[in-house]
Protein backbone atom coordinates (compact mmCIF):
# COMPACT_ATOMS: atom_id res chain seq x y z
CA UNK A 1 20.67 -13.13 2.18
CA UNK A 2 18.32 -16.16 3.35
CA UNK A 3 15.30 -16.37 1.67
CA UNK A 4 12.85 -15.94 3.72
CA UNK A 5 14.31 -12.70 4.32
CA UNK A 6 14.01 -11.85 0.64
CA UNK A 7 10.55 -12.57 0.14
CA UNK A 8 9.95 -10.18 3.26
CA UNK A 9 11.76 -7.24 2.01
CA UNK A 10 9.71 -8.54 -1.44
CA UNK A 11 6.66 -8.31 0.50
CA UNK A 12 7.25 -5.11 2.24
CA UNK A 13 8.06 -3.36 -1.35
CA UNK A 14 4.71 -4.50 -2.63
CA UNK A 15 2.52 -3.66 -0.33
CA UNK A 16 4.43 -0.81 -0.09
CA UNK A 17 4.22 -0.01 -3.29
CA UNK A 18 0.23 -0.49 -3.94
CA UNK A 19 -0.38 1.55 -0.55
CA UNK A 20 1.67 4.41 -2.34
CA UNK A 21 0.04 3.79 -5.74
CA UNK A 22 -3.61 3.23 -4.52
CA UNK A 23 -3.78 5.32 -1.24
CA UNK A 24 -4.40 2.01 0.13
CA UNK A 25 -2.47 1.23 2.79
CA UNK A 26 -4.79 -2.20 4.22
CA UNK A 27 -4.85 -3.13 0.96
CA UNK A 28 -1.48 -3.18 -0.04
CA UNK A 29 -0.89 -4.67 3.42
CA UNK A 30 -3.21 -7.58 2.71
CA UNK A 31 -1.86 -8.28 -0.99
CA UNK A 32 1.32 -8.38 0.30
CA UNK A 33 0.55 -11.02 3.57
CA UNK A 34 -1.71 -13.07 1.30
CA UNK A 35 -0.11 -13.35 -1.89
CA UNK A 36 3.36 -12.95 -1.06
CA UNK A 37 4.57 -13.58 2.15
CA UNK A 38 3.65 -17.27 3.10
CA UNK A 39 4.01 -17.11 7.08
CA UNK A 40 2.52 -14.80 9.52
CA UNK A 41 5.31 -14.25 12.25
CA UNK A 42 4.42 -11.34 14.16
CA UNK A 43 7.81 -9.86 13.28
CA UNK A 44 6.66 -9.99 9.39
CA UNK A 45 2.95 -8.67 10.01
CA UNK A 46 4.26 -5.66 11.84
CA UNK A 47 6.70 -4.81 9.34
CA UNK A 48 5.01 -5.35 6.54
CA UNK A 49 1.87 -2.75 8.00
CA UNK A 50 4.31 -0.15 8.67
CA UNK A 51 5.72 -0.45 5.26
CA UNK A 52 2.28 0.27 3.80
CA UNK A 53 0.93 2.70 6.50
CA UNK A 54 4.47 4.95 5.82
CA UNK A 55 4.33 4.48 2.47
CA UNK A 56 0.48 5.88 2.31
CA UNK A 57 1.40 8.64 4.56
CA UNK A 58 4.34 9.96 2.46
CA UNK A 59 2.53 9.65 -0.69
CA UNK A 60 -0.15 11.80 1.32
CA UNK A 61 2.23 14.10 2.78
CA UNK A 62 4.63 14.62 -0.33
CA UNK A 63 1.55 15.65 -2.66
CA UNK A 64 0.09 19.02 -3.28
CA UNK A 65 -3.23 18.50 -3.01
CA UNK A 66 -5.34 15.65 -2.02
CA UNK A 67 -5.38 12.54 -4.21
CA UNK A 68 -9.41 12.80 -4.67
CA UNK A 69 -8.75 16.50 -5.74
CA UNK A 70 -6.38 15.82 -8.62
CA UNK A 71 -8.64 13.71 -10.18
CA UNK A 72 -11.03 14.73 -13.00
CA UNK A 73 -14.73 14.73 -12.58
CA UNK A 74 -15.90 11.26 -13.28
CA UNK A 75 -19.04 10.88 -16.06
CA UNK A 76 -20.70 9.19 -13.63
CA UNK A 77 -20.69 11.50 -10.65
CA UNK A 78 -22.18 13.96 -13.26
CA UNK A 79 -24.74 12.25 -14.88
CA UNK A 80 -25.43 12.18 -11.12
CA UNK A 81 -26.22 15.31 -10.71
């Protein structure tokens, strides 16, 4: 495999991966076009924001409850209130 293909299947994983992680799909997106990937082909910023948008949506999808809901109170929000 060439490598320019590996670093965008490298790239794709990443961003997938924080998007997942994080419930942050533009973020991983942007990590993974600013830090990994070095070009910005149209091919390879389409691909890579799918990889992150599906990603976020199945780790949406696949979860019982909202991520926000599995969460424990913070201390700050109740000091808040």
């Amino acid at each position: 495999m060439p490598d320019h293909r590996r670093i965008h299947l490298l790239g794709c994983g990443v961003g997938a991966g924080i998007a997942a992680v994080f419930n942050a799909p533009l973020g991983g997106w942007f990590l993974a076009m600013e830090v990994i990937v070095p070009d910005w082909r149209p091919w390879t910023v389409l691909s890579t924001l799918v990889a992150t948008a599906s990603a976020s949506w199945v780790t949406q999808e696949g979860s019982e409850a909202p991520i926000s809901s599995r969460m424990p109170p913070s201390p700050i929000g109740m000091a808040a209130s």
